[in-house]
Protein backbone atom coordinates (compact mmCIF):
# COMPACT_ATOMS: atom_id res chain seq x y z
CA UNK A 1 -30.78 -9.12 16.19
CA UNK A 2 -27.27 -9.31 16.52
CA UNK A 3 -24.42 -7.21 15.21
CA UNK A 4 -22.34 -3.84 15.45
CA UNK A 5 -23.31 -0.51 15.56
CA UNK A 6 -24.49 0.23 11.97
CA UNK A 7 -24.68 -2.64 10.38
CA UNK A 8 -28.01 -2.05 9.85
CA UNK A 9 -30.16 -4.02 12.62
CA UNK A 10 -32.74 -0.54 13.13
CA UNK A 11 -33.07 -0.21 9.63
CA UNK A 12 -34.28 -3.89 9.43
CA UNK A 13 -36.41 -4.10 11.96
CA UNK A 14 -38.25 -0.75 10.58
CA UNK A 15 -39.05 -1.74 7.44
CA UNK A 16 -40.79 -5.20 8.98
CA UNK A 17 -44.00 -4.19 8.40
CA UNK A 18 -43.78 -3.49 4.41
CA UNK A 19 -42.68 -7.36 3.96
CA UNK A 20 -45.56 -8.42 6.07
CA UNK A 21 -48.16 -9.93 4.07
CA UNK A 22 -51.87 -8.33 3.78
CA UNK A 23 -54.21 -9.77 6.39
CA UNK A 24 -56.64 -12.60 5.51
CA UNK A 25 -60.55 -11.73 5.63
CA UNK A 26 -60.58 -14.15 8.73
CA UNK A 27 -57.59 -12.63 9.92
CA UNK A 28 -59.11 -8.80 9.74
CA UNK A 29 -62.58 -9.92 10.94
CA UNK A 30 -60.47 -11.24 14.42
CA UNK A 31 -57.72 -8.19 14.28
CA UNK A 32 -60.92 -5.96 14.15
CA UNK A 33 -62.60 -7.76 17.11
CA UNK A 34 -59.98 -7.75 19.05
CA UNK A 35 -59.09 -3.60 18.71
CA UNK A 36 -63.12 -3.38 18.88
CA UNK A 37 -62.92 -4.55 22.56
CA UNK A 38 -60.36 -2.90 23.77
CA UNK A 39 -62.10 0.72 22.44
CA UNK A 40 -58.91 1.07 19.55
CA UNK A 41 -60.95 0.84 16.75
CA UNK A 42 -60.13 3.86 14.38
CA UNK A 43 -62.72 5.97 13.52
CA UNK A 44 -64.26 5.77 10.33
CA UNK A 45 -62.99 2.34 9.94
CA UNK A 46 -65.15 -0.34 10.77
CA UNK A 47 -62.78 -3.24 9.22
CA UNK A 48 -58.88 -3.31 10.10
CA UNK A 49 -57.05 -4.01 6.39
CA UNK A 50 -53.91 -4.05 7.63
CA UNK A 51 -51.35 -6.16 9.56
CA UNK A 52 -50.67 -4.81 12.94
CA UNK A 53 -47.28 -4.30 14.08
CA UNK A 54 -45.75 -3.31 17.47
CA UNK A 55 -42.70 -1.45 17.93
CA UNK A 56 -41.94 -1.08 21.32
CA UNK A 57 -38.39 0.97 22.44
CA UNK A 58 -35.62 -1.02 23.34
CA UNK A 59 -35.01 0.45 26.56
CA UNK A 60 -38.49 -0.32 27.36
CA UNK A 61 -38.95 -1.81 31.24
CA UNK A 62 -40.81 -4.70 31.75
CA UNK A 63 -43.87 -3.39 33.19
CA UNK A 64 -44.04 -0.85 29.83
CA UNK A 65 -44.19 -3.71 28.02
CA UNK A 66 -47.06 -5.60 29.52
CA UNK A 67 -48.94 -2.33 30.21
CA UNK A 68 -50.15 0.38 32.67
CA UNK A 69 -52.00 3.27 33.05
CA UNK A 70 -55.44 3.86 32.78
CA UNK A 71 -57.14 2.27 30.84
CA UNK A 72 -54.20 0.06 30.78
CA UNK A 73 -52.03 -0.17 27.57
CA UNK A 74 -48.30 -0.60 26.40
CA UNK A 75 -45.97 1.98 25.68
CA UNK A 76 -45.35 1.07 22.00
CA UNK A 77 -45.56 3.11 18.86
CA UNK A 78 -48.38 0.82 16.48
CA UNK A 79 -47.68 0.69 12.75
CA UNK A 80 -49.50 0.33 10.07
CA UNK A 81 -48.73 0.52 6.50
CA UNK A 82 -51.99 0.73 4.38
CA UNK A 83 -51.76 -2.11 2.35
CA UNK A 84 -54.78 -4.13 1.80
């Protein structure tokens, strides 16, 4: 996004996620897999309902982005808004 200092670009890109719509029962069943695998699976929650979103910080450095650590894993806040 594209524009001067408050003219609202943050505030945009926040509320992304409420506009998203729900996820599909195909589209859960493969979102759930997929955090399944990796070990991200909340507890208590054996189906994912809602649409993941990432959120990573714009002075994030490439490597952030595509992960590190151990285990490895971006440095990225993960939203998720409920809606089902």
């Amino acid at each position: 996004m594209v524009g001067p200092p408050g003219s609202g670009k943050t505030m945009l890109a926040k509320r992304m996620p409420t506009i998203l719509p729900p996820l599909t029962a195909p589209e859960s069943i493969a979102t759930t897999r997929i955090y399944s695998a990796l070990g991200q699976l909340p507890a208590g929650q054996p189906l994912l309902a809602c649409r993941p979103f990432r959120s990573p910080h714009h002075t994030i450095s490439d490597a952030g982005l595509v992960g590190g650590g151990s285990p490895p894993s971006p440095d990225e806040e993960k939203h998720c808004h409920g809606r089902a």
